[in-house]
C-alpha atoms as a PDB file:
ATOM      1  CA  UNK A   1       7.917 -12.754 -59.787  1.00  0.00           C
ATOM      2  CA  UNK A   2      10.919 -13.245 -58.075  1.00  0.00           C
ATOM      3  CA  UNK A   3      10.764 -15.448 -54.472  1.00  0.00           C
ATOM      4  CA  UNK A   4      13.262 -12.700 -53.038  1.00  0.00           C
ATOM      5  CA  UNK A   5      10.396 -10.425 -53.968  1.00  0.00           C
ATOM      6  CA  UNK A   6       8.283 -11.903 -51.823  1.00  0.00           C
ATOM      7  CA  UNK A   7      11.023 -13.028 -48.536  1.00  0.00           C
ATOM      8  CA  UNK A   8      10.256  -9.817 -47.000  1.00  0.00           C
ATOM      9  CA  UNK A   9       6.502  -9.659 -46.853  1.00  0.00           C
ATOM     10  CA  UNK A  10       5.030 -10.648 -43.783  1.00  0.00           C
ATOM     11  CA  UNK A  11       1.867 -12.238 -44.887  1.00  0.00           C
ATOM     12  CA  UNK A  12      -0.747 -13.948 -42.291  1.00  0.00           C
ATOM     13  CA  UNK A  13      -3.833 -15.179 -43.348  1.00  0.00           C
ATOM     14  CA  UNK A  14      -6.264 -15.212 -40.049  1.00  0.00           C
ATOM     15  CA  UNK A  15      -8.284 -17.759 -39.159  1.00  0.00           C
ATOM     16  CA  UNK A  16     -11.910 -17.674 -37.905  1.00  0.00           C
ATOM     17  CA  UNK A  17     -10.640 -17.232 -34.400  1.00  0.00           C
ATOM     18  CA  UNK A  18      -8.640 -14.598 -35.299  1.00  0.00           C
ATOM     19  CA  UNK A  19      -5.163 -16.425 -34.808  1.00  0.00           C
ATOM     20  CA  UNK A  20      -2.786 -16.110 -37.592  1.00  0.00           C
ATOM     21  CA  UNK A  21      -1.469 -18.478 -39.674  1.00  0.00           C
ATOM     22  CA  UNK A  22       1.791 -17.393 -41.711  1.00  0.00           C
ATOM     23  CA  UNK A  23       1.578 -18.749 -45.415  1.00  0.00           C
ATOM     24  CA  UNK A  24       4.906 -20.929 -46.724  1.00  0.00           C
ATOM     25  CA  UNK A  25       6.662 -19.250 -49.092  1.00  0.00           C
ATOM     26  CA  UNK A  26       6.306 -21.669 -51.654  1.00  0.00           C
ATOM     27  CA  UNK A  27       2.347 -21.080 -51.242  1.00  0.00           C
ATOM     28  CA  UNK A  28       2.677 -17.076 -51.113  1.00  0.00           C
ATOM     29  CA  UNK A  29       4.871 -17.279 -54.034  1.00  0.00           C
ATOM     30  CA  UNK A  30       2.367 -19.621 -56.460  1.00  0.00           C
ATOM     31  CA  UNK A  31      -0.549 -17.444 -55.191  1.00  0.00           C
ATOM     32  CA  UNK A  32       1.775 -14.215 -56.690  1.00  0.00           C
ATOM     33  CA  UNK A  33       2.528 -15.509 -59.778  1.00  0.00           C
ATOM     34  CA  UNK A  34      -1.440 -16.472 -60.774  1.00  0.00           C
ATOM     35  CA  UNK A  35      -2.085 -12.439 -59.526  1.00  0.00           C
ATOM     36  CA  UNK A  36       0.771 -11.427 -61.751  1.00  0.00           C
ATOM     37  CA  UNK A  37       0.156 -13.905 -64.633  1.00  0.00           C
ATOM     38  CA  UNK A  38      -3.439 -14.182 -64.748  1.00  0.00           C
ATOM     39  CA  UNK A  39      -5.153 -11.839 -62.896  1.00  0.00           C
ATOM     40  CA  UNK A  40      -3.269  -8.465 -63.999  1.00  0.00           C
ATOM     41  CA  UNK A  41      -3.340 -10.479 -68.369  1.00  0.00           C
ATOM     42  CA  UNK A  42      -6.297 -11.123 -68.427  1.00  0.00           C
ATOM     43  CA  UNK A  43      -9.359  -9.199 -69.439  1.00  0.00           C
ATOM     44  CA  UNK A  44     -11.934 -11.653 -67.506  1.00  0.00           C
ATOM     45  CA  UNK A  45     -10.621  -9.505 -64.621  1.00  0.00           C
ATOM     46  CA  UNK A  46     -10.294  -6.219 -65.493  1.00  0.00           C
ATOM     47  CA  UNK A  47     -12.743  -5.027 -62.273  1.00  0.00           C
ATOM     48  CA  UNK A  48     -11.457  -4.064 -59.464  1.00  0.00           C
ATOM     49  CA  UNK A  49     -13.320  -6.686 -57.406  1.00  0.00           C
ATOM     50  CA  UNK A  50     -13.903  -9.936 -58.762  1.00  0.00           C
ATOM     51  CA  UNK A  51     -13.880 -13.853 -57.792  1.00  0.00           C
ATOM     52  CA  UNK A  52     -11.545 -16.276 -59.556  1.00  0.00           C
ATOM     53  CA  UNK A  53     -10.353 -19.895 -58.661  1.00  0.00           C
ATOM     54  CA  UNK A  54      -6.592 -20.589 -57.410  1.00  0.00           C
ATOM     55  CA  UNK A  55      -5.698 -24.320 -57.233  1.00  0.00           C
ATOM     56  CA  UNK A  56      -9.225 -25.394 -56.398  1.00  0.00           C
ATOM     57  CA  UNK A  57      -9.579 -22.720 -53.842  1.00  0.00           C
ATOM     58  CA  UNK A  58     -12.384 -19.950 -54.413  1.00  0.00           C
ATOM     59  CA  UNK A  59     -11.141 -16.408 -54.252  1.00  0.00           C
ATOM     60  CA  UNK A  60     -12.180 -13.034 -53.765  1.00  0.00           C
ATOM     61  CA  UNK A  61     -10.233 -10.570 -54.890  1.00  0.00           C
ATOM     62  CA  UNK A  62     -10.232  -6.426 -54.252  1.00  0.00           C
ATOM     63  CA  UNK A  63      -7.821  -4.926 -56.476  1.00  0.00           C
ATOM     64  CA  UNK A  64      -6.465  -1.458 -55.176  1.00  0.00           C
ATOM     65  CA  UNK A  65      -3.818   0.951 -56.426  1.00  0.00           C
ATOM     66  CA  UNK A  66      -1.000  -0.898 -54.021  1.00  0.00           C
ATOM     67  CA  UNK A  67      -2.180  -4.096 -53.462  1.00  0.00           C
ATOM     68  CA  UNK A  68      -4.805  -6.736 -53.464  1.00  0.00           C
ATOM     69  CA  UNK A  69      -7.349  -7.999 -50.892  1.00  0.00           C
ATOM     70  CA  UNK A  70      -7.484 -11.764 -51.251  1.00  0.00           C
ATOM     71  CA  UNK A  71     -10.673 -13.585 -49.403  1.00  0.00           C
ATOM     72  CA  UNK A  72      -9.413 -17.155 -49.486  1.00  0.00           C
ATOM     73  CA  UNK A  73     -12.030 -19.496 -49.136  1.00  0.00           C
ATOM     74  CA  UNK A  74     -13.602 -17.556 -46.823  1.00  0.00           C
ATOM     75  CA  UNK A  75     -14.274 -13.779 -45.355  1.00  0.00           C
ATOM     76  CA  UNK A  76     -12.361 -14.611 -42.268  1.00  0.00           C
ATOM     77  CA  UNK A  77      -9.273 -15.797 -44.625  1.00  0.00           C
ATOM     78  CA  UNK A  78      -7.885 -12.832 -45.779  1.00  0.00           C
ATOM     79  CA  UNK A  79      -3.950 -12.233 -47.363  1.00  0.00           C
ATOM     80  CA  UNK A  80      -3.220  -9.049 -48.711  1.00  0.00           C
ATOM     81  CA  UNK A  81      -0.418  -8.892 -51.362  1.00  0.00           C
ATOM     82  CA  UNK A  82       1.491  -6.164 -53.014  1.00  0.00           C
ATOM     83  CA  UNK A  83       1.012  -5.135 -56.746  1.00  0.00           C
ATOM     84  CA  UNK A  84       4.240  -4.492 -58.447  1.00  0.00           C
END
């Protein structure tokens, strides 16, 4: 994926308190290339809901038509990405 691909996503991931936090680019951009290289490649995750691990972090993923449901860590860390 392309980082101008990505420039025009507003993406927060909210804390347990429910204030936002706005991922760096670099970040959003490594998390988009494991979806896009890994996730969509391989047949480990071929369900639409599964957990994987992204640079040491523990994910939970929901995989939809349009985009993906990403638990980071945690249920009240959530970023939600576009599938392209």
């Amino acid at each position: 994926m392309e980082d101008a691909d990505w420039f025009w996503l507003l993406i927060e991931w909210h804390n347990g308190n429910g204030v936002p936090d706005v991922l760096t680019q670099i970040e959003l951009t490594r998390l988009a290339d494991f979806m896009f290289e890994v996730v969509e490649c391989d047949a480990e995750y071929e369900e639409d809901e599964f957990c994987c691990t992204f640079e040491g972090t523990r994910l939970y993923v929901e995989r939809y038509l349009s985009h993906y449901r990403i638990e980071i860590g945690h249920e009240d860390n959530v970023v939600e990405l576009p599938r392209h």
